[in-house]
C-alpha atoms as a PDB file:
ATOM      1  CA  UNK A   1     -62.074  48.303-136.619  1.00  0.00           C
ATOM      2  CA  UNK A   2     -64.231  45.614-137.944  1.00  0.00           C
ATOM      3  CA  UNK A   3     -64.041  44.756-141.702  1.00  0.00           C
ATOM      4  CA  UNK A   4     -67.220  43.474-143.688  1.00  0.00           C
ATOM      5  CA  UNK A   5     -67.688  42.888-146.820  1.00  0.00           C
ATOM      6  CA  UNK A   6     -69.672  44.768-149.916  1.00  0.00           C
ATOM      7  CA  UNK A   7     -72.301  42.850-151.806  1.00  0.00           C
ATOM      8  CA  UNK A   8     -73.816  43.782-155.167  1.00  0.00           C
ATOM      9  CA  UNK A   9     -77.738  42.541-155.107  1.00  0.00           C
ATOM     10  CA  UNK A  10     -76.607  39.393-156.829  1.00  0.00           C
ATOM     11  CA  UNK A  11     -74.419  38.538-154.062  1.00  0.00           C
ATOM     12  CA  UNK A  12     -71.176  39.024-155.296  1.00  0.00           C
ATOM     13  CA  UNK A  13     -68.734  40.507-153.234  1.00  0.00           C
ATOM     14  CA  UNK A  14     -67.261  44.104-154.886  1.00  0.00           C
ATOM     15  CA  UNK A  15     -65.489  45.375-151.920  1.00  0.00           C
ATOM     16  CA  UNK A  16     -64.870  46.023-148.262  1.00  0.00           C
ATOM     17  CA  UNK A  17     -65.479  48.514-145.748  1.00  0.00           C
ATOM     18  CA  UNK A  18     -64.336  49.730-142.325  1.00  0.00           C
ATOM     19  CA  UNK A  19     -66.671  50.534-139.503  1.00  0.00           C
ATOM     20  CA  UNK A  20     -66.500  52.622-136.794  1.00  0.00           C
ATOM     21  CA  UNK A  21     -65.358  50.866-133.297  1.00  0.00           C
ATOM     22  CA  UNK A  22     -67.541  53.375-131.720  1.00  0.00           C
ATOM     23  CA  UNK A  23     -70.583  53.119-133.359  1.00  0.00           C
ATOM     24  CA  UNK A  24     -70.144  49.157-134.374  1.00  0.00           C
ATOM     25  CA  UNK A  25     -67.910  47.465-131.790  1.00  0.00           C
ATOM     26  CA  UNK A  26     -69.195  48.780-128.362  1.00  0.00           C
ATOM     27  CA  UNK A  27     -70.840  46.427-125.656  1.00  0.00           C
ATOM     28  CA  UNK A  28     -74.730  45.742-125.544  1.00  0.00           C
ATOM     29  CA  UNK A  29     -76.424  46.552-122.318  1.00  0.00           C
ATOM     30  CA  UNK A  30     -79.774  45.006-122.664  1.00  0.00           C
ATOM     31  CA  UNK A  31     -81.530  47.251-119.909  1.00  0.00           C
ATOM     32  CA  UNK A  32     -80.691  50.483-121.962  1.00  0.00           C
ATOM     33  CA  UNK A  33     -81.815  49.061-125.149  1.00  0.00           C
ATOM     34  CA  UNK A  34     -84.877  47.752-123.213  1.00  0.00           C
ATOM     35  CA  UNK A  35     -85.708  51.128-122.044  1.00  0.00           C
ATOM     36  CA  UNK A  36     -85.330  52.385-125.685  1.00  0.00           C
ATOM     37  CA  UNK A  37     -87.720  49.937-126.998  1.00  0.00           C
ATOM     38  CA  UNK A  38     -89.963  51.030-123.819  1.00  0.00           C
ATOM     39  CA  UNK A  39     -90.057  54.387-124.723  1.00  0.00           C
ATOM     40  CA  UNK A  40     -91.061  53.766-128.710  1.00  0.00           C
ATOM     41  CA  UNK A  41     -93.896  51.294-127.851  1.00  0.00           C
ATOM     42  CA  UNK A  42     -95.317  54.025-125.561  1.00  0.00           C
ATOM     43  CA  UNK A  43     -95.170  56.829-128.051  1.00  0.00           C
ATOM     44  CA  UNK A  44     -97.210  54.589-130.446  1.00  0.00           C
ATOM     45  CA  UNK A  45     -99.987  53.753-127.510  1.00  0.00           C
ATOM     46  CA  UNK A  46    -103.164  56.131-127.488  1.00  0.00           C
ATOM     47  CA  UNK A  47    -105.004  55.714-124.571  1.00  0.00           C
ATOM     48  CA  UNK A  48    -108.658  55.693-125.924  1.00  0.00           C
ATOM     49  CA  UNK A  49    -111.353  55.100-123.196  1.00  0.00           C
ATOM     50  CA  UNK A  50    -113.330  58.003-122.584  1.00  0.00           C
ATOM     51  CA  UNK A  51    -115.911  59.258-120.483  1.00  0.00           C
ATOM     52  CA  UNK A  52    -117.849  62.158-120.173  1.00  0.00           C
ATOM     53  CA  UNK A  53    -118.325  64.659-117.130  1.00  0.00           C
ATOM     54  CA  UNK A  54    -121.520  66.374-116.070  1.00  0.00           C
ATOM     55  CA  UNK A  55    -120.004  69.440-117.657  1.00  0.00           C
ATOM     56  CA  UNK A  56    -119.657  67.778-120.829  1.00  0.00           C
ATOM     57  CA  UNK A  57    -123.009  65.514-121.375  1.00  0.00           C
ATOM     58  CA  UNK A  58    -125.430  67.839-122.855  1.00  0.00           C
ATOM     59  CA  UNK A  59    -128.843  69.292-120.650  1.00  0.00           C
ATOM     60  CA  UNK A  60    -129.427  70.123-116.781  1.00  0.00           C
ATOM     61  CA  UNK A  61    -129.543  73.884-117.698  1.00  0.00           C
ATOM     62  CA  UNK A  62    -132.400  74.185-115.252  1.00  0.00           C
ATOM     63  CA  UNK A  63    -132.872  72.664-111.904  1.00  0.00           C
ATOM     64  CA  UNK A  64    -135.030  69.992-111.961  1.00  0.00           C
ATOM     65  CA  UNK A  65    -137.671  70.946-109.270  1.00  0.00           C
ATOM     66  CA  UNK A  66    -137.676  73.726-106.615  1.00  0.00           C
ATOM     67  CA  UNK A  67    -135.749  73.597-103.472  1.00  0.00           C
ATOM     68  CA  UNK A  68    -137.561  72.740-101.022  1.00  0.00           C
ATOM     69  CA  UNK A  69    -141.250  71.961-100.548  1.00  0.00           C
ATOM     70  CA  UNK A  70    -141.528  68.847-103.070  1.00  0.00           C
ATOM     71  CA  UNK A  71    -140.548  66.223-100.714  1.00  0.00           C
ATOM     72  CA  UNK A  72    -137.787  65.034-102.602  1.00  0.00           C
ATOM     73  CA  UNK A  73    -134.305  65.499-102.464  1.00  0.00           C
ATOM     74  CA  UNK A  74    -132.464  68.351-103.289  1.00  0.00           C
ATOM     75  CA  UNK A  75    -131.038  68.481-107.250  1.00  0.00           C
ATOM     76  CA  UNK A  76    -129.288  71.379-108.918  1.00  0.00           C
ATOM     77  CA  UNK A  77    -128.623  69.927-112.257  1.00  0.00           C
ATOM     78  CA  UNK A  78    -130.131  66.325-114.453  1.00  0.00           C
ATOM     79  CA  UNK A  79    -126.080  65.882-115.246  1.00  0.00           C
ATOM     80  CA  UNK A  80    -125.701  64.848-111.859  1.00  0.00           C
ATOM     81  CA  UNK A  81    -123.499  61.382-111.396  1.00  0.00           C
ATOM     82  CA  UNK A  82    -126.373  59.923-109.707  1.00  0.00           C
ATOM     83  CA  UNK A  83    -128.817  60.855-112.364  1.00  0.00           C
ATOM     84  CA  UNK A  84    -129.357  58.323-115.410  1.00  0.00           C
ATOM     85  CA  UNK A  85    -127.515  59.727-118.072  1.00  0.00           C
ATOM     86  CA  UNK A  86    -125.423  62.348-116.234  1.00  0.00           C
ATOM     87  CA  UNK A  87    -121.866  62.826-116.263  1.00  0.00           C
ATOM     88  CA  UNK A  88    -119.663  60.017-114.937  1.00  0.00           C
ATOM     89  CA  UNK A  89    -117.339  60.997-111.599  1.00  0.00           C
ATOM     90  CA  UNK A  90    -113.816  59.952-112.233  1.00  0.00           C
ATOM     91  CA  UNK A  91    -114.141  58.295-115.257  1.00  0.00           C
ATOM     92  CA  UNK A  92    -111.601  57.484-117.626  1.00  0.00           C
ATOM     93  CA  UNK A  93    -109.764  59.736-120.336  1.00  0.00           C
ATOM     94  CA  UNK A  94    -107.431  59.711-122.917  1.00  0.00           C
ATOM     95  CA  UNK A  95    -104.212  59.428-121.797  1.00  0.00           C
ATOM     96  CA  UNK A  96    -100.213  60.174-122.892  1.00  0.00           C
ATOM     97  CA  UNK A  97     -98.028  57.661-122.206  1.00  0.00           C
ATOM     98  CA  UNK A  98     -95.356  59.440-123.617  1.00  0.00           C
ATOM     99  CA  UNK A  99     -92.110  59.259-121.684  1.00  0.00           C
ATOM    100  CA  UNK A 100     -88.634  60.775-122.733  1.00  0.00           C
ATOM    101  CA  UNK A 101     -85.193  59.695-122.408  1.00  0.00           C
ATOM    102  CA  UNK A 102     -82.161  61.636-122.909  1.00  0.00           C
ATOM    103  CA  UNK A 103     -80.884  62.075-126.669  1.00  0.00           C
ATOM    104  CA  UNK A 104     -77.233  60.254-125.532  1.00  0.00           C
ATOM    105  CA  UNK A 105     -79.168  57.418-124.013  1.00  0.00           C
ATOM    106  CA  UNK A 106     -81.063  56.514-127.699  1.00  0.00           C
ATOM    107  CA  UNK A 107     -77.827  57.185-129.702  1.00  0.00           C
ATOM    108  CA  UNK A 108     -75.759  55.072-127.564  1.00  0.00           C
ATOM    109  CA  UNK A 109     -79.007  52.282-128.251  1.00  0.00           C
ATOM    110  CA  UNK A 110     -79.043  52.992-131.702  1.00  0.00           C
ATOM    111  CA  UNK A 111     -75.207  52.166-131.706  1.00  0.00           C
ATOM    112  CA  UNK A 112     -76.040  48.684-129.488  1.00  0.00           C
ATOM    113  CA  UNK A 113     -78.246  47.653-131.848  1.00  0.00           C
ATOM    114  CA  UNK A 114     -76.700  47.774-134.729  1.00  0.00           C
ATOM    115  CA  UNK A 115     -73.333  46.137-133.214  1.00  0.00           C
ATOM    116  CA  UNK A 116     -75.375  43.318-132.008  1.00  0.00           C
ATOM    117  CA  UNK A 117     -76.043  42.556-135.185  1.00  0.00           C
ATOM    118  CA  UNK A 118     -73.041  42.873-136.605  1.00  0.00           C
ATOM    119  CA  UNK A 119     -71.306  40.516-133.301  1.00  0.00           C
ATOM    120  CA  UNK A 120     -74.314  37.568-134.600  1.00  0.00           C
ATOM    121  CA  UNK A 121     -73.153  38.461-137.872  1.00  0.00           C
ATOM    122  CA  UNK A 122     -76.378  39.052-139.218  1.00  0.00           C
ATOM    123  CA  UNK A 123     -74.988  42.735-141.030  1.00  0.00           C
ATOM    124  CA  UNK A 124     -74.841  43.026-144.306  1.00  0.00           C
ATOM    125  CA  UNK A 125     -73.863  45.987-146.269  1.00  0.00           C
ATOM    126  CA  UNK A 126     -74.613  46.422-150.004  1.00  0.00           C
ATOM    127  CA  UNK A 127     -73.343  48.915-152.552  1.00  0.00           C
ATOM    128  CA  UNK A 128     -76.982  50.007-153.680  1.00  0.00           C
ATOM    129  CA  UNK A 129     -80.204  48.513-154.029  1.00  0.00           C
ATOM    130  CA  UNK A 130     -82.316  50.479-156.689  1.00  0.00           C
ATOM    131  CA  UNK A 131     -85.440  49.308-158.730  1.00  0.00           C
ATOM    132  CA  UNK A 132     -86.833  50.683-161.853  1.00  0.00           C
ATOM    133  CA  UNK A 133     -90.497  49.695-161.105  1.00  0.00           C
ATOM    134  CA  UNK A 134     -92.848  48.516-158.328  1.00  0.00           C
ATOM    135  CA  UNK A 135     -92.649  45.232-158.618  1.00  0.00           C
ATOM    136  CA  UNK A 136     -92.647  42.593-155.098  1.00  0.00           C
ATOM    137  CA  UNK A 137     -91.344  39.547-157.168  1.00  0.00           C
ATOM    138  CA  UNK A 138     -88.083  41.140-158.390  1.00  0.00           C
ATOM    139  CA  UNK A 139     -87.776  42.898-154.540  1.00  0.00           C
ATOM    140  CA  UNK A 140     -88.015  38.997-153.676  1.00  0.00           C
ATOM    141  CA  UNK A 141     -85.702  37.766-156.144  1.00  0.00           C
ATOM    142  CA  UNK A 142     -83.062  39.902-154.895  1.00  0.00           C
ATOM    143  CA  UNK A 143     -83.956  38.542-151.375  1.00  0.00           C
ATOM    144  CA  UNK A 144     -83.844  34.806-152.416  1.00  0.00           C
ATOM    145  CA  UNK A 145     -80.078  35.760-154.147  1.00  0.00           C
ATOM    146  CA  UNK A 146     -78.868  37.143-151.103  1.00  0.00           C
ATOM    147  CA  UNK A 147     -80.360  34.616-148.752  1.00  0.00           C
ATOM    148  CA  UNK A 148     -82.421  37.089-146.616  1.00  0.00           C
ATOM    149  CA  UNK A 149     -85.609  35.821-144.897  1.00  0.00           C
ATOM    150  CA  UNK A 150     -86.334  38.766-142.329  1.00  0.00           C
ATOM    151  CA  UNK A 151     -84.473  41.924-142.818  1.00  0.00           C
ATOM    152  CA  UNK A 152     -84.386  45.567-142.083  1.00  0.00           C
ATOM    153  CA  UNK A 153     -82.804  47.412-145.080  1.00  0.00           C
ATOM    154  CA  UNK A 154     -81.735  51.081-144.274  1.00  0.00           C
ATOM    155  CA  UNK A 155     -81.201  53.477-147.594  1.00  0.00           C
ATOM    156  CA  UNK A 156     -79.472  56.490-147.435  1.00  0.00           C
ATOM    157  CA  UNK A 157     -82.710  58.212-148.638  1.00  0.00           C
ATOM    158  CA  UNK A 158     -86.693  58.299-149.134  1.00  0.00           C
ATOM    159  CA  UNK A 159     -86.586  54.994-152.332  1.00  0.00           C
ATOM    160  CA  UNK A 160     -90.334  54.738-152.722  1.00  0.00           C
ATOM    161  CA  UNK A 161     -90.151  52.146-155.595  1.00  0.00           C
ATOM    162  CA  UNK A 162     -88.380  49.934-153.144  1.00  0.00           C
ATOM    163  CA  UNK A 163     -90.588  50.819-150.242  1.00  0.00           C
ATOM    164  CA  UNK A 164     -93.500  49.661-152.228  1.00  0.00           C
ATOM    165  CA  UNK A 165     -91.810  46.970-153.548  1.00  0.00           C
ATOM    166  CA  UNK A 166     -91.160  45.005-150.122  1.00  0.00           C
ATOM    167  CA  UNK A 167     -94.464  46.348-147.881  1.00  0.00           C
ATOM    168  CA  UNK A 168     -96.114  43.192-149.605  1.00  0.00           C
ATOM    169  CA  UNK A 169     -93.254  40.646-148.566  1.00  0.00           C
ATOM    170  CA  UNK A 170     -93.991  39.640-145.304  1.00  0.00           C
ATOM    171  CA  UNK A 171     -91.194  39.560-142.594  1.00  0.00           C
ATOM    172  CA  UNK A 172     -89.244  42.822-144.572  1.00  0.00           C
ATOM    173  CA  UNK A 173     -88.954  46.193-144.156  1.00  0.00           C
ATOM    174  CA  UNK A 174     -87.413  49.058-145.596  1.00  0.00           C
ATOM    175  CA  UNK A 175     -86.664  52.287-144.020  1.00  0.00           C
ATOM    176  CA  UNK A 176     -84.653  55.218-145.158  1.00  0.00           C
ATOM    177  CA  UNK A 177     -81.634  56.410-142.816  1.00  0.00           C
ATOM    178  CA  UNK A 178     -83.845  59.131-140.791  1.00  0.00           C
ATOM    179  CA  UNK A 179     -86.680  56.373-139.952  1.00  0.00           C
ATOM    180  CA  UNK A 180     -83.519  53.800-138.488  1.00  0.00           C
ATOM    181  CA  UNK A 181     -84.499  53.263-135.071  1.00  0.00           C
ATOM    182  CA  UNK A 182     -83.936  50.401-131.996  1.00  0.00           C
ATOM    183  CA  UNK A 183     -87.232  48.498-132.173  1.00  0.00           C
ATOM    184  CA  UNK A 184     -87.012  47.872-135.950  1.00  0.00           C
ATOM    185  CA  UNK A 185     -83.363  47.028-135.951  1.00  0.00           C
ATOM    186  CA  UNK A 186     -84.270  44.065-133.378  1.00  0.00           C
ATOM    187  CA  UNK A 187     -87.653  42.949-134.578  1.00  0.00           C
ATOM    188  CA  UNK A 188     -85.964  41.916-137.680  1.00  0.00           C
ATOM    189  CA  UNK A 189     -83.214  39.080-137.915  1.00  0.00           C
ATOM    190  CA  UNK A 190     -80.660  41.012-139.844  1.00  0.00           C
ATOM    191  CA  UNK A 191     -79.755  44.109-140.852  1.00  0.00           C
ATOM    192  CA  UNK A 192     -78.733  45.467-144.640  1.00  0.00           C
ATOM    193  CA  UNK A 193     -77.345  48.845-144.777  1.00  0.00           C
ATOM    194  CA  UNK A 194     -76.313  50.289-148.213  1.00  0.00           C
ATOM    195  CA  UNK A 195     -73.441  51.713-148.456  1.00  0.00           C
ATOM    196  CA  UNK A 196     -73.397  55.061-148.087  1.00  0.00           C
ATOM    197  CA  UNK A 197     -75.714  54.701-144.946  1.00  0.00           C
ATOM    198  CA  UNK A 198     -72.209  53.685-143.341  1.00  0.00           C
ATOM    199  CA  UNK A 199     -70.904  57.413-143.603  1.00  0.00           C
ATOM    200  CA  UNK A 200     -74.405  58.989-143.111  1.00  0.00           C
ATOM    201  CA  UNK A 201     -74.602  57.119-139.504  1.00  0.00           C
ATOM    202  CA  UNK A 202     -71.314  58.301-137.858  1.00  0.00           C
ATOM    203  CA  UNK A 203     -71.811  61.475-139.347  1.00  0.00           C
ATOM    204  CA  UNK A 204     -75.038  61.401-137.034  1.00  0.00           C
ATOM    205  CA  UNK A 205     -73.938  59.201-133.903  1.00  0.00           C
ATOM    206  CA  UNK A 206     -70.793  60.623-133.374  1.00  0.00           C
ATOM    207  CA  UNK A 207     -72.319  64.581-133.253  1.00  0.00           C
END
């Protein structure tokens, strides 16, 4: 069991705390945690090009000239393909790029994630970080004390004072414990969990 220390938000230390082996001290497999981070950048594409078909552009209710007799060729319908300003054959559409991997697969990244960080030792857990106001130069303040330049700081709940405190600070975000997920936890340099996260976490990687 690894043992880390408890900061206040003045960086003192007020305590210790144990942390699962399971959850913090298992190895990293980078191709898992790849296909995690895979999977989240795909749910957030939306494929956006977009063409119409000849059912979908608007006219070519009647047919354009009789069958036969005219000399021309034969047309059914001005939303042809070949006409100017008919439907397009084959065109693009909006697309899902939406693939799913097995609920063990992103708790067992979840789990890598965090114990990389806490094997560079760049975990940090704090006994509570609230704030009064909105205000981004106390949020920094606090950051400056505890010598954190780009962190991910995980709160056992929705702290909306101390969302909107750091969303102007570049190179930090804060998420509450439901949000914590594998592409966050390794864009960011280090990771600050307050304490009762801790308890929270195995309470939802070890179900």
């Amino acid at each position: 069991m690894s043992i880390v220390n408890i900061y206040n938000t003045k960086n003192e230390k007020v305590g210790e705390v144990g942390l699962n082996p399971q959850i913090f001290d298992v190895e990293v497999k980078q191709h898992l945690l790849h296909d995690v981070v895979r999977m989240q950048l795909a749910g957030r594409r939306s494929g956006n090009a977009c063409t119409k078909t000849r059912v979908e552009v608007s006219g070519g209710g009647a047919k354009p000239w009789r069958q036969k007799g005219t000399g021309r060729a034969r047309s059914g319908s001005r939303r042809s393909p070949v006409w100017r300003g008919g439907g397009v054959a084959f065109g693009p559409k909006p697309r899902d790029y939406n693939f799913k991997l097995n609920r063990k697969v992103k708790k067992q990244a979840l789990s890598m994630a965090m114990a990389a960080r806490l094997q560079e030792g760049n975990l940090m857990v704090l006994d509570a970080f609230e704030m009064d106001i909105i205000k981004t130069k106390e949020f920094m303040n606090v950051m400056n004390l505890l010598q954190l330049d780009n962190c991910i700081i995980v709160t056992p709940e929705s702290n909306e004072n101390l969302y909107k405190s750091s969303r102007n600070a570049n190179g930090y975000k804060v998420l509450s414990l439901d949000g914590l997920n594998v592409y966050d936890i390794l864009l960011h340099k280090k990771l600050v969990l307050v304490q009762p996260v801790i308890d929270s976490l195995e309470k939802r990687l070890m179900s």
